[in-house]
Protein backbone atom coordinates (compact mmCIF):
# COMPACT_ATOMS: atom_id res chain seq x y z
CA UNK A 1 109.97 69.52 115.61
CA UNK A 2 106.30 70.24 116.40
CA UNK A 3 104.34 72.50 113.76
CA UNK A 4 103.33 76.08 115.38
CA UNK A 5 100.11 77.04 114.82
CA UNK A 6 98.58 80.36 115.10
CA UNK A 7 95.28 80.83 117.42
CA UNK A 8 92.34 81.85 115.19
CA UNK A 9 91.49 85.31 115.65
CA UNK A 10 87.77 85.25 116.04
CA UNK A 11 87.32 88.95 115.93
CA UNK A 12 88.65 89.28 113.04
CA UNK A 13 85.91 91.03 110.33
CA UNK A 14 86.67 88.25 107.81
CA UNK A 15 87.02 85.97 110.23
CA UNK A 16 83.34 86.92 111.95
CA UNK A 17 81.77 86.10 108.52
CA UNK A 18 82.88 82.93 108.11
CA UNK A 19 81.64 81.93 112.07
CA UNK A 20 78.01 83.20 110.67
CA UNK A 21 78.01 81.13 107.55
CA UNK A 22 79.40 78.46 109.81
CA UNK A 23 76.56 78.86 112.80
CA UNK A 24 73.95 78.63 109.50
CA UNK A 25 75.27 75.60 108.58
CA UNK A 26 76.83 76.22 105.17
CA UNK A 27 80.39 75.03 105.83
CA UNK A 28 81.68 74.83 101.77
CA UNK A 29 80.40 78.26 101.98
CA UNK A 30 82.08 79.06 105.02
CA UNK A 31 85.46 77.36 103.26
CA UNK A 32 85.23 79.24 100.23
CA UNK A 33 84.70 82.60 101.86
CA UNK A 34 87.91 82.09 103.73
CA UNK A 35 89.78 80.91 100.38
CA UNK A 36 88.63 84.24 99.34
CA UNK A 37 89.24 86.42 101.77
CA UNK A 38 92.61 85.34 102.42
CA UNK A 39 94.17 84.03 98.84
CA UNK A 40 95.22 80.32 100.21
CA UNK A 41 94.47 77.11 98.71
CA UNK A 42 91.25 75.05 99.60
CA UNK A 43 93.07 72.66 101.38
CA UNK A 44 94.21 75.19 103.57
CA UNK A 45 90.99 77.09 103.86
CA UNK A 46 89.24 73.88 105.02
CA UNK A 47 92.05 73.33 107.79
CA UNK A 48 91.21 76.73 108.41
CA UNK A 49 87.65 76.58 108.76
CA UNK A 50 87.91 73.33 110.56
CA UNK A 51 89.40 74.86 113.36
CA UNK A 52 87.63 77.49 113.26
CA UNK A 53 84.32 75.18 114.12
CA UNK A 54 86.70 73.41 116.44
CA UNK A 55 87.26 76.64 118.57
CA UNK A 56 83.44 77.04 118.58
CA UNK A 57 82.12 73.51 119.12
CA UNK A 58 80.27 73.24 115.70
């Protein structure tokens, strides 16, 4: 059975401040802002943020 996964919200506020670290080119710093923000593990923040960038072509 396939794994669901969510479509990343990209209007939401903690979401929009991880797109502008992301657009200035500080990825770790876009990764730990989303660890932060939302209380998961850094492997799952930088699946996170990686599809994030995905969605946006960075």
């Amino acid at each position: 059975m396939p794994i669901e996964i969510e479509p990343v919200d990209l209007s939401d506020p903690s979401i929009e401040k991880v797109v502008e670290v992301l657009k200035g080119g500080k990825k770790m710093e876009a990764i730990m802002h989303y660890r932060n923000t939302h209380n998961v593990s850094l492997a799952e923040a930088e699946r996170e943020v990686e599809r994030i960038a995905e969605k946006l072509g960075l």
